[in-house]
PDB file of N, CA and C in Angstrom:
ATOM      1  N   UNK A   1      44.126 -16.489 -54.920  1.00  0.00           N
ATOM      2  CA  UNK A   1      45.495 -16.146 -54.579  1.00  0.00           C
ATOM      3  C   UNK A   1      45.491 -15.506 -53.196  1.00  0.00           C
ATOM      4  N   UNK A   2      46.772 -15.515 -52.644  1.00  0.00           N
ATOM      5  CA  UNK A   2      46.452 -15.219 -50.931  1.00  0.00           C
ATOM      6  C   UNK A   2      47.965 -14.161 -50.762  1.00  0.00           C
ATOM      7  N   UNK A   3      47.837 -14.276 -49.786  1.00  0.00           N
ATOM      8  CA  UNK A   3      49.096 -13.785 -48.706  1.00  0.00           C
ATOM      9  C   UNK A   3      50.076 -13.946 -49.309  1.00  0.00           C
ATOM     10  N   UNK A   4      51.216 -13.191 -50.281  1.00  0.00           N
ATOM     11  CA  UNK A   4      52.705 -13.343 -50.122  1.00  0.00           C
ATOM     12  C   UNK A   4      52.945 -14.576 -51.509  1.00  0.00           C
ATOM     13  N   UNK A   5      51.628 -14.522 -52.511  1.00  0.00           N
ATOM     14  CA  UNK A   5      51.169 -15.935 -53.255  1.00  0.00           C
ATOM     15  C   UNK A   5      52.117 -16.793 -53.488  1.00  0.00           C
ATOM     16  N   UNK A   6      53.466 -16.780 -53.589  1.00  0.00           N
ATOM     17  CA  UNK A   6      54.180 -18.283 -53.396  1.00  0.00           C
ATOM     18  C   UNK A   6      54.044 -18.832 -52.223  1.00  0.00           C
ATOM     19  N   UNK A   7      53.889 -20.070 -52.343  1.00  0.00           N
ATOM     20  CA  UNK A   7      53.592 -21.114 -51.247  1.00  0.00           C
ATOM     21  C   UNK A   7      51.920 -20.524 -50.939  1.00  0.00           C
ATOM     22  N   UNK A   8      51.462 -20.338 -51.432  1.00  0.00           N
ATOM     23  CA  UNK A   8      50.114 -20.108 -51.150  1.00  0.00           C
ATOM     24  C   UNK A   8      49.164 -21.627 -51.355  1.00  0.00           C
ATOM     25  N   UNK A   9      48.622 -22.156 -49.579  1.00  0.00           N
ATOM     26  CA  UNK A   9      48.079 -22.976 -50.121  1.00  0.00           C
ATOM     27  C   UNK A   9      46.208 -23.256 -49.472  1.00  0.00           C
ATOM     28  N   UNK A  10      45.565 -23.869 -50.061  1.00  0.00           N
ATOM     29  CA  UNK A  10      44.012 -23.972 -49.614  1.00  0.00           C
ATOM     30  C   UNK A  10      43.899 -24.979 -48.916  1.00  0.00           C
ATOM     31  N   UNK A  11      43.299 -25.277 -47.841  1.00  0.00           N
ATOM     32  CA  UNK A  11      43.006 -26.762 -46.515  1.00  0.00           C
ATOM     33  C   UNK A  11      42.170 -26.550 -45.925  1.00  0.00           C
ATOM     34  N   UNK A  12      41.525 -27.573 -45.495  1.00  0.00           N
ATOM     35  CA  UNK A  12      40.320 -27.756 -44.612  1.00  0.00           C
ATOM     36  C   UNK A  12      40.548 -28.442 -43.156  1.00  0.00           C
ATOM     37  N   UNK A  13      39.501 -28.044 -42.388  1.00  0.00           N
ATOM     38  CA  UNK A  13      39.574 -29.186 -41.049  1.00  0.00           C
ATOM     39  C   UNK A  13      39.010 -28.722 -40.229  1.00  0.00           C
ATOM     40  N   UNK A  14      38.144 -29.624 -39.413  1.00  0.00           N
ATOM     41  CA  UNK A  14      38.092 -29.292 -37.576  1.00  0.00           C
ATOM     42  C   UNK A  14      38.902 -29.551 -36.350  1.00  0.00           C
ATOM     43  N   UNK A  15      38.233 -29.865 -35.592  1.00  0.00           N
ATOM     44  CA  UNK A  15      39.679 -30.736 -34.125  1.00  0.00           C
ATOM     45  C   UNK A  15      39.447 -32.097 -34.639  1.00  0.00           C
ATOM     46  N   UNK A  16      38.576 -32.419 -35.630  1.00  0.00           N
ATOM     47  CA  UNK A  16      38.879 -34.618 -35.612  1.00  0.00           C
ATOM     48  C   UNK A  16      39.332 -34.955 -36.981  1.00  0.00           C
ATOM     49  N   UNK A  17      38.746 -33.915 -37.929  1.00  0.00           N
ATOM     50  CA  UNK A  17      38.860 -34.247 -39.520  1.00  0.00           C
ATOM     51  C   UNK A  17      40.054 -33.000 -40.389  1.00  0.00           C
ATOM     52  N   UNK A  18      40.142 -33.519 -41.382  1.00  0.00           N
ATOM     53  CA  UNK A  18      40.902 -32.571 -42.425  1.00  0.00           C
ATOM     54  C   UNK A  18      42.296 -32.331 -43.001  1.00  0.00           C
ATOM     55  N   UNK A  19      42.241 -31.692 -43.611  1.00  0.00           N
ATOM     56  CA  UNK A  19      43.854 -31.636 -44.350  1.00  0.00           C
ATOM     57  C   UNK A  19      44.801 -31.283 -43.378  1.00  0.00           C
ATOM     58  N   UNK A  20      46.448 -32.092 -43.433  1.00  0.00           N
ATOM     59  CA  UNK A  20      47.490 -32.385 -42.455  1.00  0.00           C
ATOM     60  C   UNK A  20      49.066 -31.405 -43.588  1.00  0.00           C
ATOM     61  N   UNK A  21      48.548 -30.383 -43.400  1.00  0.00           N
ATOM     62  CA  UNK A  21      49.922 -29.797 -44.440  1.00  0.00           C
ATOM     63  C   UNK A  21      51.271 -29.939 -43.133  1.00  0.00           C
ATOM     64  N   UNK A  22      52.135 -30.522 -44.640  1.00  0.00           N
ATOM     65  CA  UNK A  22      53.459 -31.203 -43.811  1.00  0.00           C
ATOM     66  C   UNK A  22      54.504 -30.521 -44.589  1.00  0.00           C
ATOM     67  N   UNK A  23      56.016 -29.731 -43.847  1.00  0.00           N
ATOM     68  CA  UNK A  23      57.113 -29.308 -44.784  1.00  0.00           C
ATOM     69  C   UNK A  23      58.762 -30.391 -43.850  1.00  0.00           C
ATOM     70  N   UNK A  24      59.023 -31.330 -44.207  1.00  0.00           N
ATOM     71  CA  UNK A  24      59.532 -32.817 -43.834  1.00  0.00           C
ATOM     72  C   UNK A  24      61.441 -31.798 -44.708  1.00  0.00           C
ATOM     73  N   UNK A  25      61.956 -33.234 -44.048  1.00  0.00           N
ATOM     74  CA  UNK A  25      63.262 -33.162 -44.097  1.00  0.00           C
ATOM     75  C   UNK A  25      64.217 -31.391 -43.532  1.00  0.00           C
ATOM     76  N   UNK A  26      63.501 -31.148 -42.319  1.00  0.00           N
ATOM     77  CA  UNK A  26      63.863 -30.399 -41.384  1.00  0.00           C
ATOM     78  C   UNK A  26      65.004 -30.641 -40.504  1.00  0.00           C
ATOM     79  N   UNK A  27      65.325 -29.986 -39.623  1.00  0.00           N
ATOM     80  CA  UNK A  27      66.867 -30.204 -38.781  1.00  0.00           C
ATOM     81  C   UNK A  27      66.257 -29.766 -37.822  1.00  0.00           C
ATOM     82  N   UNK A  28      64.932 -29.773 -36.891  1.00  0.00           N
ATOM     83  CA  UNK A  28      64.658 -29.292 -35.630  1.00  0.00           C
ATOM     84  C   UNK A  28      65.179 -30.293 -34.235  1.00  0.00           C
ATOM     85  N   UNK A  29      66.107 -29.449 -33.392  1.00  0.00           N
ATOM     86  CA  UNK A  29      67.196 -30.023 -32.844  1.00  0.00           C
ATOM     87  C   UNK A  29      66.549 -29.472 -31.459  1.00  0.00           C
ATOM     88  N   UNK A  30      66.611 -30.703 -30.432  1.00  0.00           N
ATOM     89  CA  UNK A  30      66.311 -30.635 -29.203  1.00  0.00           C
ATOM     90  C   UNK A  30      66.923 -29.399 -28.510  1.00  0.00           C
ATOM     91  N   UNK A  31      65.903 -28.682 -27.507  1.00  0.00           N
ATOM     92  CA  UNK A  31      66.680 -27.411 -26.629  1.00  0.00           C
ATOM     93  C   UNK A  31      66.819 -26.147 -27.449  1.00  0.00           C
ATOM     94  N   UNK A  32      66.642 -26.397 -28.945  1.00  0.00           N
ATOM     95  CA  UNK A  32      66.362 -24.658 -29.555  1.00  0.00           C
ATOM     96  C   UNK A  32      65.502 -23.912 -29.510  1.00  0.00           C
ATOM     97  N   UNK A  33      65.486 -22.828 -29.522  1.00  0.00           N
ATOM     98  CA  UNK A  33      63.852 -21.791 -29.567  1.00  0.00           C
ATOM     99  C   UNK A  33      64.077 -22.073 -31.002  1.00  0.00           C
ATOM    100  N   UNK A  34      62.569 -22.013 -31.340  1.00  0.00           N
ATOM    101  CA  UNK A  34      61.680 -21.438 -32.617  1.00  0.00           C
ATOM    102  C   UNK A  34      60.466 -20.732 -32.577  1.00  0.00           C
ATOM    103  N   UNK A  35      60.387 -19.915 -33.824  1.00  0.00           N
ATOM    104  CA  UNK A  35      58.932 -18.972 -34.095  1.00  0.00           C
ATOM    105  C   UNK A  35      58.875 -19.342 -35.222  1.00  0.00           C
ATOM    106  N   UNK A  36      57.622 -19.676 -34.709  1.00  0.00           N
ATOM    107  CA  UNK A  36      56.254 -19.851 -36.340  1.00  0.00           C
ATOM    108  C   UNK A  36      55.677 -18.912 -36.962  1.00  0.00           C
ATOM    109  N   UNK A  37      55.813 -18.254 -38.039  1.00  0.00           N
ATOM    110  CA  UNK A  37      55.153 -17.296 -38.453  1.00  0.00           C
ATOM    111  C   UNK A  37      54.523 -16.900 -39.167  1.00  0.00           C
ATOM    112  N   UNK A  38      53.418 -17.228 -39.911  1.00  0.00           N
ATOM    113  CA  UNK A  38      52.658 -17.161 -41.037  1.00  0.00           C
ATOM    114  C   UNK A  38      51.070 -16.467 -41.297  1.00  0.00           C
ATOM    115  N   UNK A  39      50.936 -16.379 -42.687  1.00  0.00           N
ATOM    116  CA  UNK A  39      49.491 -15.451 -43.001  1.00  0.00           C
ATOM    117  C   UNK A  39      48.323 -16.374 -43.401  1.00  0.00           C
ATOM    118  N   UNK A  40      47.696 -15.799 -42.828  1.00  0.00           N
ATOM    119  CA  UNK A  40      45.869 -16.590 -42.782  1.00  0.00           C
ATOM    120  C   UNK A  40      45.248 -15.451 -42.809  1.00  0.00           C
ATOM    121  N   UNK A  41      43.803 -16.552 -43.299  1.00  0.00           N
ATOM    122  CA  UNK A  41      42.517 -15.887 -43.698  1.00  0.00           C
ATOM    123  C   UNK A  41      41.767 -16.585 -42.915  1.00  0.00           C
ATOM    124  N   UNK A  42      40.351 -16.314 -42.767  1.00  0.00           N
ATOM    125  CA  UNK A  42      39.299 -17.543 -42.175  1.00  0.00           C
ATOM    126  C   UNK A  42      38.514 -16.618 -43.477  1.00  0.00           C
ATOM    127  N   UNK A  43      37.908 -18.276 -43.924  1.00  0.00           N
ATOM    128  CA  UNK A  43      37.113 -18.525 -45.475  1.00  0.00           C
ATOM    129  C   UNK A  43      35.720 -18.445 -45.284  1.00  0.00           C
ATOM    130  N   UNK A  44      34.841 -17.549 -44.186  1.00  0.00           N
ATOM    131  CA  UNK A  44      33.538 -16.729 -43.926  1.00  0.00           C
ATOM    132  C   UNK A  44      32.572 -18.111 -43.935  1.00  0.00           C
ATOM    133  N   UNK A  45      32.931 -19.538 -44.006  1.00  0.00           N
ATOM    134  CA  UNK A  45      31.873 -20.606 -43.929  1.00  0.00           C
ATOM    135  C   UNK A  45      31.492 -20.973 -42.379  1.00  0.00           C
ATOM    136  N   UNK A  46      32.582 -20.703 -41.341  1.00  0.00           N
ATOM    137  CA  UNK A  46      31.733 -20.669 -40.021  1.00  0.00           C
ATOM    138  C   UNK A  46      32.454 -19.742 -38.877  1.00  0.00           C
ATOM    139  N   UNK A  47      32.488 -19.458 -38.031  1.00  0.00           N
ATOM    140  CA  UNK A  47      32.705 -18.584 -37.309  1.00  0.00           C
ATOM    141  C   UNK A  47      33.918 -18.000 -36.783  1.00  0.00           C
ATOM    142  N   UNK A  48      34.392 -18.774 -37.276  1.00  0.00           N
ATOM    143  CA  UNK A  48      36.371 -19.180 -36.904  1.00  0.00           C
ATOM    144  C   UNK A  48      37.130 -20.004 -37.600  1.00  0.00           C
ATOM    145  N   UNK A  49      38.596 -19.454 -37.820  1.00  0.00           N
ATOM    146  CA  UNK A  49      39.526 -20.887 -37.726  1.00  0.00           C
ATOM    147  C   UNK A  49      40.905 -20.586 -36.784  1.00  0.00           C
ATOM    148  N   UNK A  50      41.411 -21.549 -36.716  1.00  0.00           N
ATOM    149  CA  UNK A  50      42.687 -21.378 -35.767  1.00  0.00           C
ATOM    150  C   UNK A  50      43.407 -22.817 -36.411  1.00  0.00           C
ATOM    151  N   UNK A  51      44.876 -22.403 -36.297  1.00  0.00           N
ATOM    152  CA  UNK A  51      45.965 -23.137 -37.183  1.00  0.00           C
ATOM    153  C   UNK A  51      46.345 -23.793 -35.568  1.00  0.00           C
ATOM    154  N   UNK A  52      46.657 -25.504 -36.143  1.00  0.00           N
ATOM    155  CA  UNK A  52      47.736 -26.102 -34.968  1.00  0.00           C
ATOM    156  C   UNK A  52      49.171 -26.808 -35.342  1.00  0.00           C
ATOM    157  N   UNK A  53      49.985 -26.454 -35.063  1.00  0.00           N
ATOM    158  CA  UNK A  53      51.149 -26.843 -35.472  1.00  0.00           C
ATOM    159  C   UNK A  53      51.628 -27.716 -34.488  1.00  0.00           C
ATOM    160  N   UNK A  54      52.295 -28.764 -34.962  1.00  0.00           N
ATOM    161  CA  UNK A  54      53.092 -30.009 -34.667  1.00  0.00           C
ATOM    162  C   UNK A  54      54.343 -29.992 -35.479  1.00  0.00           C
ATOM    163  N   UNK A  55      54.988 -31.070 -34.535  1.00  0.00           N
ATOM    164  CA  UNK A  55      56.319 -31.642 -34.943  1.00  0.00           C
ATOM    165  C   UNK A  55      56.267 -33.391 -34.674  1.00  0.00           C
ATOM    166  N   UNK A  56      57.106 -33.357 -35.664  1.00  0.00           N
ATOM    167  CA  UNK A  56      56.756 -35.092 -35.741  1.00  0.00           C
ATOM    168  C   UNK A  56      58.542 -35.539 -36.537  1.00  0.00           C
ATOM    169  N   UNK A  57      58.674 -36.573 -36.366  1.00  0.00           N
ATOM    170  CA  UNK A  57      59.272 -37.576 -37.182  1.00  0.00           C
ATOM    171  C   UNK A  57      59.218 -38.422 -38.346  1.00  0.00           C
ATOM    172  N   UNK A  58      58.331 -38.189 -39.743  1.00  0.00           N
ATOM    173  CA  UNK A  58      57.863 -38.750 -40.219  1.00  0.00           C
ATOM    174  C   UNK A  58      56.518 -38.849 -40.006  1.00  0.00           C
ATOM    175  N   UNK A  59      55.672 -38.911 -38.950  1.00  0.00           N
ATOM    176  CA  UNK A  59      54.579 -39.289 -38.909  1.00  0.00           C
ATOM    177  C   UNK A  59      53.342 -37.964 -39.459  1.00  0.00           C
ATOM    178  N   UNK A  60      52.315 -38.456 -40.568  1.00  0.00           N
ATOM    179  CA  UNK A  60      51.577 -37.715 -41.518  1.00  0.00           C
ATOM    180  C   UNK A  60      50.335 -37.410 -40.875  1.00  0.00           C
ATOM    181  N   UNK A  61      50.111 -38.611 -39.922  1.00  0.00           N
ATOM    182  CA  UNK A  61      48.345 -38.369 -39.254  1.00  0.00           C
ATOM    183  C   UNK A  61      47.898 -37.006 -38.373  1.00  0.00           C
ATOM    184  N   UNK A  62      46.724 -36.938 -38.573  1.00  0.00           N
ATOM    185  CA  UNK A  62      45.625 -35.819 -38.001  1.00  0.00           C
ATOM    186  C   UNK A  62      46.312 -35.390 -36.737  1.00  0.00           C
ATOM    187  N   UNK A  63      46.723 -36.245 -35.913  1.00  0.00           N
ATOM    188  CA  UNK A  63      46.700 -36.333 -34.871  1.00  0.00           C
ATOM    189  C   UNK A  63      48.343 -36.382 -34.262  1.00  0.00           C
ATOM    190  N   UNK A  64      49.134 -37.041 -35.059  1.00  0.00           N
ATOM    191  CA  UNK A  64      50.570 -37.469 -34.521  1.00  0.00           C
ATOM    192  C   UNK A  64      51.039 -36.236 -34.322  1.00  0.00           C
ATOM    193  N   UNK A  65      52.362 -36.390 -33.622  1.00  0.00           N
ATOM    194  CA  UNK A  65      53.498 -35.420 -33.224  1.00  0.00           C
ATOM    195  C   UNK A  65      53.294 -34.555 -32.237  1.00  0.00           C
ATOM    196  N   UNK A  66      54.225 -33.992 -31.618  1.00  0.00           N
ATOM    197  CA  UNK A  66      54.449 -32.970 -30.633  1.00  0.00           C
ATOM    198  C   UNK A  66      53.741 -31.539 -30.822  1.00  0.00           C
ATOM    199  N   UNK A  67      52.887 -31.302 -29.805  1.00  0.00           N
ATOM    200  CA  UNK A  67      52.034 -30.001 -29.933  1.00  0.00           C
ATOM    201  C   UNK A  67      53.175 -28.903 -29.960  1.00  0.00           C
ATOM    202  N   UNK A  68      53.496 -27.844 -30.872  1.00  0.00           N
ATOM    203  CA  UNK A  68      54.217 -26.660 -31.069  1.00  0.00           C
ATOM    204  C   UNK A  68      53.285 -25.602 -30.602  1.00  0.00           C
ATOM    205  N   UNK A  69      52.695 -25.134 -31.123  1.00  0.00           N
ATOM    206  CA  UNK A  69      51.763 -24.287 -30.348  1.00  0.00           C
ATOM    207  C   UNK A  69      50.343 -24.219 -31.345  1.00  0.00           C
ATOM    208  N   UNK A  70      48.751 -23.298 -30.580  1.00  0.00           N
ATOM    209  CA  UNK A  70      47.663 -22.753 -31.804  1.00  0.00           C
ATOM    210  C   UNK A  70      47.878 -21.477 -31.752  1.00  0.00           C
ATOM    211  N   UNK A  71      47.235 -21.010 -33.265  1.00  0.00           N
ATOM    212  CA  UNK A  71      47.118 -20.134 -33.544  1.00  0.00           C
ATOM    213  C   UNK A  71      46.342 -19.349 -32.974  1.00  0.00           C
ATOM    214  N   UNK A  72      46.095 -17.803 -32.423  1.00  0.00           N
ATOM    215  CA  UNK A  72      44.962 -17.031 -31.891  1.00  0.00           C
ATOM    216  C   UNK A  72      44.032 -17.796 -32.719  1.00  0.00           C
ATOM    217  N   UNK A  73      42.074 -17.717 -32.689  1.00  0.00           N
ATOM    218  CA  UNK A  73      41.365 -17.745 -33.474  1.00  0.00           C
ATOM    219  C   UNK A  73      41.354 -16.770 -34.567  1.00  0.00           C
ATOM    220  N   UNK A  74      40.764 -16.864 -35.542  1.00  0.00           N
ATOM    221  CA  UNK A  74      41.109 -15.711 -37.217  1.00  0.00           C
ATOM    222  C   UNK A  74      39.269 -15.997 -37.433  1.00  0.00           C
ATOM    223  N   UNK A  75      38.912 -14.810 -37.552  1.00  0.00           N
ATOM    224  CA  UNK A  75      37.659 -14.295 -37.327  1.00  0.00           C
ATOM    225  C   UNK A  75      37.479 -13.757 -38.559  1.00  0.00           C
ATOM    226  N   UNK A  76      38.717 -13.110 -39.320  1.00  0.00           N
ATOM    227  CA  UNK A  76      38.029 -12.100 -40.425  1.00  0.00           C
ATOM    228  C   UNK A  76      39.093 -12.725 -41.819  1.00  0.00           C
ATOM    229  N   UNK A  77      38.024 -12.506 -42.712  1.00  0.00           N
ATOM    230  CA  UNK A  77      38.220 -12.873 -44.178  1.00  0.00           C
ATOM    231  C   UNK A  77      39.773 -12.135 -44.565  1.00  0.00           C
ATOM    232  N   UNK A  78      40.353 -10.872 -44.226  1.00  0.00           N
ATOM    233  CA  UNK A  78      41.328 -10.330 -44.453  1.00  0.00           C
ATOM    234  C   UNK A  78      42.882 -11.160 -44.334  1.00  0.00           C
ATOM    235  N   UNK A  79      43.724 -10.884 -44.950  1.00  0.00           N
ATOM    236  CA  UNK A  79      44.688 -11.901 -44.851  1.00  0.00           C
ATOM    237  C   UNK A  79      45.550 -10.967 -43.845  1.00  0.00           C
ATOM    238  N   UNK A  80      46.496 -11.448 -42.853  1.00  0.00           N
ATOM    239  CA  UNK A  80      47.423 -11.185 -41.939  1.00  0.00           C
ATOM    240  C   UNK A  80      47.874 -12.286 -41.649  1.00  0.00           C
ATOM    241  N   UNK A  81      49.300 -11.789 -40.611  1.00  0.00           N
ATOM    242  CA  UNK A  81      50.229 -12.252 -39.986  1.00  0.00           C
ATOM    243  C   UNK A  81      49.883 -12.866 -38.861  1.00  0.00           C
ATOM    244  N   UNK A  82      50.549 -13.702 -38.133  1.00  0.00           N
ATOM    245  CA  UNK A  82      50.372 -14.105 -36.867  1.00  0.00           C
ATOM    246  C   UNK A  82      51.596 -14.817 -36.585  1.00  0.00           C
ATOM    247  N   UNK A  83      51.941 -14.840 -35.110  1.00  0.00           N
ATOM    248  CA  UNK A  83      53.138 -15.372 -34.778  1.00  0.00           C
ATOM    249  C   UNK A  83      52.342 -16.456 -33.580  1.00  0.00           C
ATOM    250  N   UNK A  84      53.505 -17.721 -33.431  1.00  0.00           N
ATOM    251  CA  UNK A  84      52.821 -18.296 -32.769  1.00  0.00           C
ATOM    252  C   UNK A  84      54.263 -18.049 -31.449  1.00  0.00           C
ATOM    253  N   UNK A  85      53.463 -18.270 -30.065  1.00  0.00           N
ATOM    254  CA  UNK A  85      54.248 -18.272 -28.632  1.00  0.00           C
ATOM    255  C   UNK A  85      55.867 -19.150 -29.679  1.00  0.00           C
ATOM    256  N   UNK A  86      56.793 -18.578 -28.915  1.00  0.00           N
ATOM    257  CA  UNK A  86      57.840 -19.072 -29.326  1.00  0.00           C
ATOM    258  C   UNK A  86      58.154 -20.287 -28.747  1.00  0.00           C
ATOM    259  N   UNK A  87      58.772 -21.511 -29.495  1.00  0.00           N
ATOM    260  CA  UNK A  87      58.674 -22.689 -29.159  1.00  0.00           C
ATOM    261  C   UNK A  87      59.716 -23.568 -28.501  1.00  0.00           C
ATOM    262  N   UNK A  88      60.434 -24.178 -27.342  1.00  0.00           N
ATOM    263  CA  UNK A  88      61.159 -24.822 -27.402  1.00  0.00           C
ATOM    264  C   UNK A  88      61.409 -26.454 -27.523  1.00  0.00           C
ATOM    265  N   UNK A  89      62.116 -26.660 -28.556  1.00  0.00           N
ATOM    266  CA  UNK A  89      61.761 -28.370 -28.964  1.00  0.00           C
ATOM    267  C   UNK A  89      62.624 -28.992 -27.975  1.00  0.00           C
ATOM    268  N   UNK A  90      61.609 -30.201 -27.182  1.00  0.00           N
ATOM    269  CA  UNK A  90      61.646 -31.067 -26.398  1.00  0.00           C
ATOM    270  C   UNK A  90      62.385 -32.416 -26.993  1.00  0.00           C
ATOM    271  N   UNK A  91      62.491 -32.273 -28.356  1.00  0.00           N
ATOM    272  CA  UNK A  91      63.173 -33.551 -28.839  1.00  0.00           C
ATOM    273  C   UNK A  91      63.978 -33.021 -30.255  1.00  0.00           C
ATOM    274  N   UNK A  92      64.454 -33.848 -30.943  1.00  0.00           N
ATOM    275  CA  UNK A  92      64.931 -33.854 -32.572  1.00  0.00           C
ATOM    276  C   UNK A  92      63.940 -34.226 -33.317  1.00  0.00           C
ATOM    277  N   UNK A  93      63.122 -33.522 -34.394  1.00  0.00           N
ATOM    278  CA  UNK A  93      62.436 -33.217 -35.535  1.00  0.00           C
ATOM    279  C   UNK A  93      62.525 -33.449 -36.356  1.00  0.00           C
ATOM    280  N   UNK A  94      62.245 -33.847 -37.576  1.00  0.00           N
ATOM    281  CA  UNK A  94      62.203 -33.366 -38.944  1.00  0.00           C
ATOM    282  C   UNK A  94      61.021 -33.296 -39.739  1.00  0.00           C
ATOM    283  N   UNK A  95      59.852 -33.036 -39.136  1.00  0.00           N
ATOM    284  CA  UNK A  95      58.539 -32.481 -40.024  1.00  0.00           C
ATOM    285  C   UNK A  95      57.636 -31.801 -39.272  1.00  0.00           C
ATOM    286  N   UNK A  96      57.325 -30.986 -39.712  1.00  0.00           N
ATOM    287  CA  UNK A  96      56.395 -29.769 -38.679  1.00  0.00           C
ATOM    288  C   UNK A  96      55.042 -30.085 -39.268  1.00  0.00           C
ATOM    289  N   UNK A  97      53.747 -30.336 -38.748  1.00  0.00           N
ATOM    290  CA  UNK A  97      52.519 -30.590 -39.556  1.00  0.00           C
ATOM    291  C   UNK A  97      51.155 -29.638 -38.678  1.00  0.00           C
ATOM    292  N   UNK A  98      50.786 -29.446 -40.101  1.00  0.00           N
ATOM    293  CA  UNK A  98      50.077 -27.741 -39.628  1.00  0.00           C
ATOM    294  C   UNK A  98      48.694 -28.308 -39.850  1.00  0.00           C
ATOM    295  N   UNK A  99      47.337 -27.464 -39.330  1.00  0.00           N
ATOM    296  CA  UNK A  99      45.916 -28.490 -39.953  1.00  0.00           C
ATOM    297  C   UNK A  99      45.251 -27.202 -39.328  1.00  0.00           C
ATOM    298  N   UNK A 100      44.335 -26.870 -40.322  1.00  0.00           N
ATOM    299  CA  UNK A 100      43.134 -25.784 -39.376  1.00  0.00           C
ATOM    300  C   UNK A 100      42.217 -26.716 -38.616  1.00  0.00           C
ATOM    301  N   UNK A 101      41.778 -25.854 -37.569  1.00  0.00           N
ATOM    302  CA  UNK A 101      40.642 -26.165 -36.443  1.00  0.00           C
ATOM    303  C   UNK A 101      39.392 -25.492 -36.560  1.00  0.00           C
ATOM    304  N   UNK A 102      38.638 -25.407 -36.313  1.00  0.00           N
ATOM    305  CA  UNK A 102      37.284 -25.043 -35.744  1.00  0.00           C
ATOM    306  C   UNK A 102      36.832 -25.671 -34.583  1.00  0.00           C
ATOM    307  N   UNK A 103      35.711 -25.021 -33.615  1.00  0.00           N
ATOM    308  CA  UNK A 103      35.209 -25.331 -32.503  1.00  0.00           C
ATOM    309  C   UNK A 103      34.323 -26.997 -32.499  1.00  0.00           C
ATOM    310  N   UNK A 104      34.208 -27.240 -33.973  1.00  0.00           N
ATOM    311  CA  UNK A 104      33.507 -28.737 -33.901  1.00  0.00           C
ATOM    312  C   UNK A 104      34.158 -29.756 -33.875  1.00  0.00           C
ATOM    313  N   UNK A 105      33.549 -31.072 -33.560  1.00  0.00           N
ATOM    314  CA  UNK A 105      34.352 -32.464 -33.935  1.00  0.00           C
ATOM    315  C   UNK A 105      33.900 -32.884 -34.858  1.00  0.00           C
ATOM    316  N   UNK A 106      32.464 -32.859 -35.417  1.00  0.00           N
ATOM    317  CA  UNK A 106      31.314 -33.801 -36.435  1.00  0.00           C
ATOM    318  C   UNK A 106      32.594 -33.900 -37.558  1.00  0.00           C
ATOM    319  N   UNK A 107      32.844 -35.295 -37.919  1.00  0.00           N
ATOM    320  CA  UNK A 107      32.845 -35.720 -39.263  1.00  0.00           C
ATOM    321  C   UNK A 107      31.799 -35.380 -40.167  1.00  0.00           C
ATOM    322  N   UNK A 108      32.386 -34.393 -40.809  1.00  0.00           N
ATOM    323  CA  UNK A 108      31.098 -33.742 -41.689  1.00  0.00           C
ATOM    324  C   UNK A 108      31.309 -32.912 -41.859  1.00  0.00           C
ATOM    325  N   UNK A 109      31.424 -32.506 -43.887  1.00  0.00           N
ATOM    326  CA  UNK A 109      31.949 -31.734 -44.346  1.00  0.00           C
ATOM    327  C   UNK A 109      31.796 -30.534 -43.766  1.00  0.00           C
ATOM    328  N   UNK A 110      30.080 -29.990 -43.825  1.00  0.00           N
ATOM    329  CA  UNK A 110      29.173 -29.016 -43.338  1.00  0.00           C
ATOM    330  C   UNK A 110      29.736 -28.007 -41.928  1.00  0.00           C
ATOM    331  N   UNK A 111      30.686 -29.287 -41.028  1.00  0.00           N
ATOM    332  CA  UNK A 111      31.678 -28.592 -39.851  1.00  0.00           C
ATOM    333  C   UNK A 111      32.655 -28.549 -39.689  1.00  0.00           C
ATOM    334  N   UNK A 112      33.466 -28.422 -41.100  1.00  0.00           N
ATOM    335  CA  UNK A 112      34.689 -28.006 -41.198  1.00  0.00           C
ATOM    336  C   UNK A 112      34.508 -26.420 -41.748  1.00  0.00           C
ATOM    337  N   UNK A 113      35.547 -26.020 -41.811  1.00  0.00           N
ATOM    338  CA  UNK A 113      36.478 -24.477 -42.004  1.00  0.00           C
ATOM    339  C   UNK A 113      37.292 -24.919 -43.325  1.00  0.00           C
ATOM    340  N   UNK A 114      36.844 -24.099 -43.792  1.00  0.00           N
ATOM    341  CA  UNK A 114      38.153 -24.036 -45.339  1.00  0.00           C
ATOM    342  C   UNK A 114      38.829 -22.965 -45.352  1.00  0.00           C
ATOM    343  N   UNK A 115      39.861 -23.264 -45.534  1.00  0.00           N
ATOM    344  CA  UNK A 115      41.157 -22.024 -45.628  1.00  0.00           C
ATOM    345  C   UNK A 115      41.657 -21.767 -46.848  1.00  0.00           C
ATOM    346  N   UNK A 116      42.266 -20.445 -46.915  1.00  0.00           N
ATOM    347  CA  UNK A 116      43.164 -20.285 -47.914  1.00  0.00           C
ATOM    348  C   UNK A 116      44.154 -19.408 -47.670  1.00  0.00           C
TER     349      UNK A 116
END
């Protein structure tokens, strides 16, 4: 159990591989500010994690959608807050897609980061 435990959820990933958490049927409207704001842990398997958030249209992949901003790196097992730089959307939205990072690329379980 984590942070605030509803909506509490567990994901993995580096910069090439891993879980793509998506919250779809949004109203993000070209020219508004937004802040991202949410609680993390880093899960003590490697040295770091850091959250990247996107915006997309439908699209689910690793990789798709508009960079929103990263998270500082999260160094310690403790759960906290973090805000990300406040955002202004360059287009119309409707799915924001979040994925932890670590410093590796290897496909391979062994260099991913697990979160919770």
């Amino acid at each position: 159990m984590g942070c605030c435990d509803n909506g509490y959820v567990p994901f993995w990933g580096n910069r090439t591989v891993g879980v793509t958490l998506s919250q779809q049927n949004l109203n993000i409207e070209q020219g508004k500010r937004y802040k991202i704001t949410f609680c993390g842990r880093w899960r003590e398997n490697h040295s770091l994690v850091r959250f990247r958030f996107r915006a997309s249209n439908g699209q689910f992949g690793y990789a798709d959608g508009t960079l929103i901003g990263i998270s500082p790196d999260i160094t310690s097992s403790n759960w906290a807050t973090y805000t990300i730089e406040d955002w202004t959307a360059p287009g119309n939205f409707n799915t924001i897609l979040i994925n932890p990072e670590n410093n590796f690329s290897q496909n391979e379980g062994e260099y991913t980061s697990w979160e919770i």
